[in-house]
Protein backbone atom coordinates (compact mmCIF):
# COMPACT_ATOMS: atom_id res chain seq x y z
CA UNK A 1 13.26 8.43 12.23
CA UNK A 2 16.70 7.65 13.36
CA UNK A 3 19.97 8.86 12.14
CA UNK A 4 21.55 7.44 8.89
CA UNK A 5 24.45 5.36 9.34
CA UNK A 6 26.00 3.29 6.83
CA UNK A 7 24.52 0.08 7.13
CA UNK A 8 20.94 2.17 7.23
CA UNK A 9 21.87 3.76 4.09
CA UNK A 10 22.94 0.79 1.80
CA UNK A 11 19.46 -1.13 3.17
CA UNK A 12 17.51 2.45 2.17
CA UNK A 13 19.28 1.64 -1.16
CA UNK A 14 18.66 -1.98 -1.09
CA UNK A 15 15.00 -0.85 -0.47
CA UNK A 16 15.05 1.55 -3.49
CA UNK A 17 15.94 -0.75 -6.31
CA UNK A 18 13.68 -2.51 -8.41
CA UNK A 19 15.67 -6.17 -8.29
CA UNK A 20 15.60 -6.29 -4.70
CA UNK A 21 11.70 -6.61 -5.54
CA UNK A 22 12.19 -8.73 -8.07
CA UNK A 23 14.14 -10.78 -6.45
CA UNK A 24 11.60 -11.82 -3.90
CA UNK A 25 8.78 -11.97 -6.38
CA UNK A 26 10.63 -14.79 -8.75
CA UNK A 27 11.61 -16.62 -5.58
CA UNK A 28 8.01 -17.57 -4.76
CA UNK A 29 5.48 -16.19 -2.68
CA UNK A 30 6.41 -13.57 -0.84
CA UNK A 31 6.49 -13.46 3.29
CA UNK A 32 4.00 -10.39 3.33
CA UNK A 33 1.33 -11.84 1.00
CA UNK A 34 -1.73 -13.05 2.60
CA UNK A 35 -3.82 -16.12 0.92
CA UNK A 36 -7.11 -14.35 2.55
CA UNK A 37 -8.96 -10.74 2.63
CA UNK A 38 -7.75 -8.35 4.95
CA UNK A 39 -9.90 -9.03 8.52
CA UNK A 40 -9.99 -5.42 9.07
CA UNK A 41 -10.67 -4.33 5.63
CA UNK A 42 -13.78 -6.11 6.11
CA UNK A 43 -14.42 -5.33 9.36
CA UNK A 44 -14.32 -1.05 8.96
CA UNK A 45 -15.54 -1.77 4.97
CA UNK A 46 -18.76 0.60 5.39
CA UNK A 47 -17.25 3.61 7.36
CA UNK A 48 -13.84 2.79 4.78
CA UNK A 49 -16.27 3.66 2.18
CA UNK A 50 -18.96 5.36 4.05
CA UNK A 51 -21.64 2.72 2.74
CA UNK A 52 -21.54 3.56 -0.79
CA UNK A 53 -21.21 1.54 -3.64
CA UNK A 54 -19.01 2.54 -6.82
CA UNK A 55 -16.29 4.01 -4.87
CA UNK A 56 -12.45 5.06 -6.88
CA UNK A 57 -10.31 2.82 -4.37
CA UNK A 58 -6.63 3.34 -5.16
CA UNK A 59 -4.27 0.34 -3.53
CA UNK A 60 -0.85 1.10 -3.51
CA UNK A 61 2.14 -0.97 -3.44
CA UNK A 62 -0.63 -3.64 -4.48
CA UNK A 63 1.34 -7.08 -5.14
CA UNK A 64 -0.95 -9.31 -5.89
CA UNK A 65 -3.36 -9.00 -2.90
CA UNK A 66 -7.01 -10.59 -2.67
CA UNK A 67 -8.50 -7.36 -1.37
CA UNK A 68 -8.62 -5.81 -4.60
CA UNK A 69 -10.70 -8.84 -5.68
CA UNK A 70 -12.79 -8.50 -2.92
CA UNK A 71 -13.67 -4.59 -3.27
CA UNK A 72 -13.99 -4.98 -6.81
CA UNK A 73 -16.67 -7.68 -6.48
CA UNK A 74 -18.17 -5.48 -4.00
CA UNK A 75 -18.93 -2.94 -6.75
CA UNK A 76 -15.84 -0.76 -7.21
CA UNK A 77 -13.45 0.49 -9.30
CA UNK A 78 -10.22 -0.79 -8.25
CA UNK A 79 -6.65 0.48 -9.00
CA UNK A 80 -3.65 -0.92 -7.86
CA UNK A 81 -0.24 0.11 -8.04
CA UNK A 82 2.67 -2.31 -8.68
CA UNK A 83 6.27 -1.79 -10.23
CA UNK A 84 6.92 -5.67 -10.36
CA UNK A 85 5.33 -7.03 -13.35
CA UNK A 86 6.26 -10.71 -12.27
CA UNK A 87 3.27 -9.59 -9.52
CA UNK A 88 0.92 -8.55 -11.64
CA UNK A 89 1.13 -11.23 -14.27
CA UNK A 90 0.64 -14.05 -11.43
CA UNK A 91 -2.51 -12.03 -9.60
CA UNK A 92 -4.24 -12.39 -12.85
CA UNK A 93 -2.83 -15.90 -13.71
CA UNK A 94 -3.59 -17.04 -9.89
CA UNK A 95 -7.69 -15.54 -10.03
CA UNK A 96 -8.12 -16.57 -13.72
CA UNK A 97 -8.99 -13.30 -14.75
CA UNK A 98 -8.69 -12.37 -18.44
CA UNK A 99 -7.22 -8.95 -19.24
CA UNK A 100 -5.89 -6.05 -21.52
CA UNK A 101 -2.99 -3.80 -21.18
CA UNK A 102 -2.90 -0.60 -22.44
CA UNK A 103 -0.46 2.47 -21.93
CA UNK A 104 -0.47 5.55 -20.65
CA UNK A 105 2.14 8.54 -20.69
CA UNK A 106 3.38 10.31 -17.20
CA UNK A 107 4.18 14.17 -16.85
CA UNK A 108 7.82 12.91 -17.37
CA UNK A 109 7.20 11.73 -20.34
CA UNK A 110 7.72 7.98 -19.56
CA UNK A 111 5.14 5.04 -21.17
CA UNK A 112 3.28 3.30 -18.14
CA UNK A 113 1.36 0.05 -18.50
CA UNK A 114 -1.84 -0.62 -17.60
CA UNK A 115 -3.69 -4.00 -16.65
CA UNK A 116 -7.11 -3.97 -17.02
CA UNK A 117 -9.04 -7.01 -15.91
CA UNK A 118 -12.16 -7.65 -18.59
CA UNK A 119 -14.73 -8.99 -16.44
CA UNK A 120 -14.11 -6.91 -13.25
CA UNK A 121 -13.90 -3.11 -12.86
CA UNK A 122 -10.25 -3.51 -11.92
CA UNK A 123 -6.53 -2.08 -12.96
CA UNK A 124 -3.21 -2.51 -12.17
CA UNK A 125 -0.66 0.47 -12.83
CA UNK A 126 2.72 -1.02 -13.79
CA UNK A 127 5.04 1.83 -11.74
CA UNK A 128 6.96 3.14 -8.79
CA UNK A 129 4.52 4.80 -6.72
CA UNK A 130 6.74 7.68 -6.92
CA UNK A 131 5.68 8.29 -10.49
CA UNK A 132 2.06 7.80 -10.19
CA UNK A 133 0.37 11.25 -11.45
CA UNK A 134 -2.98 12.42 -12.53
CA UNK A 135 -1.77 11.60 -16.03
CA UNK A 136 -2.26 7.94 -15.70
CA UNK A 137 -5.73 7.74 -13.18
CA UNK A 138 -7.09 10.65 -14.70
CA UNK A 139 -9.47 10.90 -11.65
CA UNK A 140 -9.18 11.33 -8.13
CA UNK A 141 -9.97 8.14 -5.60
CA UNK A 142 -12.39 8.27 -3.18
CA UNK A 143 -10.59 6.05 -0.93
CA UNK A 144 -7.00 4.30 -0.36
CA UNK A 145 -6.56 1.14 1.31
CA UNK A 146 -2.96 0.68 2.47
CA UNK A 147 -1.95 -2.55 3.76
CA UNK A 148 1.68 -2.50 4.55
CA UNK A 149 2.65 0.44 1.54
CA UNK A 150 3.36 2.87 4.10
CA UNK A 151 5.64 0.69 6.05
CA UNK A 152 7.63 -0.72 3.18
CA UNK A 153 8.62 3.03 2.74
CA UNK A 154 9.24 4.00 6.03
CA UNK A 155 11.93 1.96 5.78
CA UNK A 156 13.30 4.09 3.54
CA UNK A 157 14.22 7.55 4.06
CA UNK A 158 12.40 10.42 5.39
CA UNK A 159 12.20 12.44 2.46
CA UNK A 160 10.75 9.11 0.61
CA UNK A 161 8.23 8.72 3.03
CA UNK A 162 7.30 12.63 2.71
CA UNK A 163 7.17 12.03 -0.91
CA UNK A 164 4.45 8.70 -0.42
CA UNK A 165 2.31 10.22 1.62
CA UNK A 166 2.08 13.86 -0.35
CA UNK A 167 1.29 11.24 -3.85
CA UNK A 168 -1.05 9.09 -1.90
CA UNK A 169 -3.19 12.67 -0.66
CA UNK A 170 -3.02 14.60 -3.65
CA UNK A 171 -4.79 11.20 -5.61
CA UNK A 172 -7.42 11.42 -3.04
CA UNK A 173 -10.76 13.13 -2.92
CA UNK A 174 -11.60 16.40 -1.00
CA UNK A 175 -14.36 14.17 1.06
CA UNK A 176 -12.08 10.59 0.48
CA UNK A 177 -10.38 8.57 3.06
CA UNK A 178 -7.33 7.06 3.38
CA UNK A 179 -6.84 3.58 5.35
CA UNK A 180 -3.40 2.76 6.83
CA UNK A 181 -2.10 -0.33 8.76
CA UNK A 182 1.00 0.79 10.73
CA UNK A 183 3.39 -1.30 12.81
CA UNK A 184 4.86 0.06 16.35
CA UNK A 185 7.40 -1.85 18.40
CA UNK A 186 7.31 -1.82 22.25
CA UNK A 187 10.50 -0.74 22.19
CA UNK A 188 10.02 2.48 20.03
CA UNK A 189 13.04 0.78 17.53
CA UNK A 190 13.01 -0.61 14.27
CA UNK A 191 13.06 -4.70 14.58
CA UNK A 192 13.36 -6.75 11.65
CA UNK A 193 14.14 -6.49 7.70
CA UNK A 194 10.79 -6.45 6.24
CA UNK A 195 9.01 -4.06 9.55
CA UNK A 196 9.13 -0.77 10.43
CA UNK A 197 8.04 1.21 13.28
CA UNK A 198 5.63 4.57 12.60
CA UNK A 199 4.75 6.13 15.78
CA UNK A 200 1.41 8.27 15.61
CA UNK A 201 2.89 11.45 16.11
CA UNK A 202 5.08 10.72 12.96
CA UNK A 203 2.00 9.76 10.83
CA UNK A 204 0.87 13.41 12.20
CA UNK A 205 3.54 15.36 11.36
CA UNK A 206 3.75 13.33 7.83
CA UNK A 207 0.06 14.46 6.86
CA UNK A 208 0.30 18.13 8.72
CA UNK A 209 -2.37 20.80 9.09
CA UNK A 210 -4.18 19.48 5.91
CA UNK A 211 -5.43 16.11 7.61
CA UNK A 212 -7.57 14.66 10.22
CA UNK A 213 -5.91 11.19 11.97
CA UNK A 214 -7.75 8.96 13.58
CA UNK A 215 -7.21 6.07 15.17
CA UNK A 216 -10.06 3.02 14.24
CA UNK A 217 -8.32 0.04 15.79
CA UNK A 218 -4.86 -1.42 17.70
CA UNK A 219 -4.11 -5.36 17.48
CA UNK A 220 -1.27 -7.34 18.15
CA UNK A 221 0.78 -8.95 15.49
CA UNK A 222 0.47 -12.37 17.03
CA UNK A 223 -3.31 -12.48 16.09
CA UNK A 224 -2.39 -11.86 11.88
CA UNK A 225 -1.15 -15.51 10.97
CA UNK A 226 0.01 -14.11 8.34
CA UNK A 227 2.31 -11.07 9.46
CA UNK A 228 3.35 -13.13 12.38
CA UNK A 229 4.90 -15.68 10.19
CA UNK A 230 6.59 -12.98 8.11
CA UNK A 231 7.95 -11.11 10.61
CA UNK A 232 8.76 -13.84 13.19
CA UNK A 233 12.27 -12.19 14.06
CA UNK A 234 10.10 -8.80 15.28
CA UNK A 235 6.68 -10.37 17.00
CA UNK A 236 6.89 -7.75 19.92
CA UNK A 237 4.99 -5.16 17.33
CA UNK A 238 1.63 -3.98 17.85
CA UNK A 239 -0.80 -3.28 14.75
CA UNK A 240 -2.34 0.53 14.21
CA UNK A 241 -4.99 1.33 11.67
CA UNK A 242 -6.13 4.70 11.10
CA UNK A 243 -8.52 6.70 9.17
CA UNK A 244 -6.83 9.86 7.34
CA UNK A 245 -9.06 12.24 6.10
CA UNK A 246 -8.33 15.62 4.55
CA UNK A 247 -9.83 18.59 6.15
């Protein structure tokens, strides 16, 4: 992580607030959503759930992304996280999927709402990720699937980030796995608004003594349509998924 100047802090901020979100979310489409299933979700889908069916797959930071769809009709329980409710309202409006919300209280003693689609084993938890607790999913996930989470909050600051990653490993099973897509720029620097660069050895030090890393794949932006048209002012990053397990 590099120092925190001025103009790092009032993007941290920027980062932090709920409009700047919101913001993107009422102005269409946003750059980072893909029309299509992750490629690599698919590809490392039996070792990401080591073959079983009826897997607890938590999805944080979810938007309105097709995987959920697709591990849901794969015979899962889905949960995704989401603080924008613009985003959840037009994933269910957008896959025609009827639903019910319901609450639930937090530890904080805050009212949380819950989406839950009727005709697929699938829920979306209106929150910041920093207040998602045992209160609201009850149960521990057998695996996480993050697709771009971890780098929206590496662009904030390092005590953020410490705080994501301890949420996302005390939701998970003893025996889960966690599935992270991280972005690293040749130059070892920070390119672009919506991109951030995670070396390995900071993914490392994030999980500790506690966790197993390892690395399942490298690709190059410029072979994700998608993320190369959303981050066309940084294409010089490379693409690193990993397996996190805890010991």
């Amino acid at each position: 992580m590099q120092p925190t100047s001025s103009r790092l802090a009032g993007k941290i901020l920027k980062l932090e607030r709920k409009e700047t979100w919101e913001t993107e979310w009422n102005d269409g489409n946003p750059a980072w959503h893909r029309k299509y299933v992750s490629p690599m979700l698919i590809k490392h889908y039996d070792e990401f759930t080591s073959g079983r069916r009826n897997r607890r797959i938590l999805v944080p930071l979810c938007g309105k992304s097709l995987d959920m769809i697709w591990l849901a009709d794969q015979g899962h329980t889905v949960v995704g996280v989401e603080m924008i409710r613009k985003a959840i309202e037009t994933f269910f409006e957008e896959n025609k999927l009827l639903y019910d919300v319901n609450t639930a209280q937090t530890s904080a003693g805050g009212t949380i709402n819950l989406f839950k689609a009727k005709n697929k084993d699938l829920t979306l938890i209106e929150c910041n990720i920093f207040d998602l607790s045992r209160e609201v999913y009850h149960n521990k996930f057998d695996c996480i699937w993050d697709r771009g989470a971890c780098t929206v909050i590496t662009m904030m600051d390092e005590a953020r980030l410490k705080q994501y990653v301890d949420v996302l490993l005390s939701s998970l099973q003893s025996d889960g796995r966690y599935f992270v897509m991280t972005f690293r720029h040749e130059s070892g620097k920070n390119e672009g608004e919506w991109i951030s660069h995670l070396p390995e050895d900071k993914l490392l030090e994030l999980c500790g003594d506690r966790c197993k890393v390892e690395l399942v794949e490298q690709d190059d932006i410029k072979n994700d349509p998608a993320l190369l048209e959303a981050y066309a002012t940084a294409p010089q990053h490379s693409i690193f998924y990993y397996f996190v397990t805890l010991k």
